[in-house]
Protein backbone atom coordinates (compact mmCIF):
# COMPACT_ATOMS: atom_id res chain seq x y z
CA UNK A 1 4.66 4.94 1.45
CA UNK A 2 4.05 2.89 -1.87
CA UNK A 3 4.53 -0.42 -3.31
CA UNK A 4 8.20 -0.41 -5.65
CA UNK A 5 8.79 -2.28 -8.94
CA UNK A 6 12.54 -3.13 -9.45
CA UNK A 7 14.79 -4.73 -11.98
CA UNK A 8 13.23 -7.83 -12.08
CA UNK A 9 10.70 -6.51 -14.12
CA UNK A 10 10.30 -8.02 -17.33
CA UNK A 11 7.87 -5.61 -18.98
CA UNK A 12 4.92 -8.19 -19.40
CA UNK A 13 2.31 -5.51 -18.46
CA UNK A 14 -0.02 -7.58 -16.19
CA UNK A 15 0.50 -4.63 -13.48
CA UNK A 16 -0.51 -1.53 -15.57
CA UNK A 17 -3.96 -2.34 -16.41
CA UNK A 18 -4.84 -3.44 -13.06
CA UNK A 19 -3.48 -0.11 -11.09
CA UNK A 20 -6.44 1.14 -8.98
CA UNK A 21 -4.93 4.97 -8.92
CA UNK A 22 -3.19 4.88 -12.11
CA UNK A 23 0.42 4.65 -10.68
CA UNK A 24 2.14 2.27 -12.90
CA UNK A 25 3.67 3.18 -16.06
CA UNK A 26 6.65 1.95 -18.28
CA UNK A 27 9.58 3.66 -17.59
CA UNK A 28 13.49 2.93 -16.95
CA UNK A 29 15.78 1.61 -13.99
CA UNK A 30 19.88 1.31 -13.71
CA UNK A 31 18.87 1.58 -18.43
CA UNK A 32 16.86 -1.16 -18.66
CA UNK A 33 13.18 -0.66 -19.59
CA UNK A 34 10.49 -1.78 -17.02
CA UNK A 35 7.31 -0.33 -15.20
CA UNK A 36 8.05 1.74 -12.12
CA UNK A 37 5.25 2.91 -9.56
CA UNK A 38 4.78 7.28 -8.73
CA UNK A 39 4.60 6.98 -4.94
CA UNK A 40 3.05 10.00 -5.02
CA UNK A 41 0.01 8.49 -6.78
CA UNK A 42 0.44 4.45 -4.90
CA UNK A 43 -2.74 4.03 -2.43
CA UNK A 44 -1.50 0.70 -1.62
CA UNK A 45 -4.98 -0.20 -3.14
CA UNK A 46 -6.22 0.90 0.39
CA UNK A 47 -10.01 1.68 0.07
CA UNK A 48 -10.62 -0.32 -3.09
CA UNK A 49 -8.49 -3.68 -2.64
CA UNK A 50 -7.50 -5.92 0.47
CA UNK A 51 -4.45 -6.79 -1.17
CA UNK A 52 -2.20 -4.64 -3.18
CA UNK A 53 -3.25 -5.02 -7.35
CA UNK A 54 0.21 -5.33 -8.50
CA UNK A 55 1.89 -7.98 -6.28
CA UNK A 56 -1.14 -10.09 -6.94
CA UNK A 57 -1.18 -10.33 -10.28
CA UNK A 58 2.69 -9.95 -10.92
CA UNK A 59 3.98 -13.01 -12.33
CA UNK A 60 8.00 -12.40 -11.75
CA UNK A 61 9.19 -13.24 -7.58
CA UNK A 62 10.88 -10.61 -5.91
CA UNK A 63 9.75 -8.43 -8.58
CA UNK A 64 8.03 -5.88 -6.82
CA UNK A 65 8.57 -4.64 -2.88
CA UNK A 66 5.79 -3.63 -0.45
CA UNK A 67 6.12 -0.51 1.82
CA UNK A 68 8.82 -1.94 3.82
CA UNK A 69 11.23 -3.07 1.49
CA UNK A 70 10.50 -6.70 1.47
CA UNK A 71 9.67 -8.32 -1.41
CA UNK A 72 5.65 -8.69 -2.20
CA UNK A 73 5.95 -12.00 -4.01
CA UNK A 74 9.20 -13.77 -2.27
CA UNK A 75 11.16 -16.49 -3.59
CA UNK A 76 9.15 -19.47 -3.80
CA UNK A 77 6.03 -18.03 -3.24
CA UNK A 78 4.49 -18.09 -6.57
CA UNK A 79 6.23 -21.99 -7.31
CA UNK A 80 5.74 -23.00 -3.64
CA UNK A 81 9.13 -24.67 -4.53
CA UNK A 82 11.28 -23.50 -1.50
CA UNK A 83 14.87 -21.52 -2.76
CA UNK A 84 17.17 -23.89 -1.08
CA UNK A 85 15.73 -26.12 -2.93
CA UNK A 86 15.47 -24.61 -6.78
CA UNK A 87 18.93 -23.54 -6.34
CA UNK A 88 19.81 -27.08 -5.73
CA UNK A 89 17.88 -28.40 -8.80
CA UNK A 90 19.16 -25.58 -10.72
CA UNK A 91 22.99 -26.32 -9.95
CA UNK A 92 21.63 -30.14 -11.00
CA UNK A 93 20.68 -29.58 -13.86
CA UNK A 94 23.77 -27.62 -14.88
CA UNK A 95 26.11 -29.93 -14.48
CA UNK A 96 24.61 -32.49 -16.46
């Protein structure tokens, strides 16, 4: 199995560098431009990292999944400001 980068992406690069086995690289998903992992070369960083490289230094939420299909970073994780809650502030702020 291996980590997955989706559309979220935003290209900022912070992934690539840090890629124990080399399996990041720029490439394209639904025709927008944005890094995508080769599960054939994704360790998981297993053997060189307790934690997978990618989801922790990814700066974008729900950016990138883990093995299972859940996202690595979920919403709110990297604010600690709960979705119910953005959502709320965000709709706020829009109608003003």
């Amino acid at each position: 199995m291996a980590y997955e980068i989706i559309d979220n992406c935003v290209s900022c690069w912070a992934c690539e560098g840090v890629c124990p086995s080399g399996a990041i690289s720029p490439g394209t998903l639904h025709g927008k431009a944005h890094f995508v992992i080769d599960a054939k070369k994704c360790t998981e960083c297993e053997g060189d990292y307790a934690d997978a490289q990618c989801a922790s230094i990814c700066p974008i939420e729900g950016a990138i999944l883990n093995p299972l299909k859940a996202w690595a970073n979920p919403p709110g994780s990297l604010t600690g400001i709960p979705p119910e809650r953005l959502a709320a502030a965000m709709a706020e702020i829009q109608a003003r």
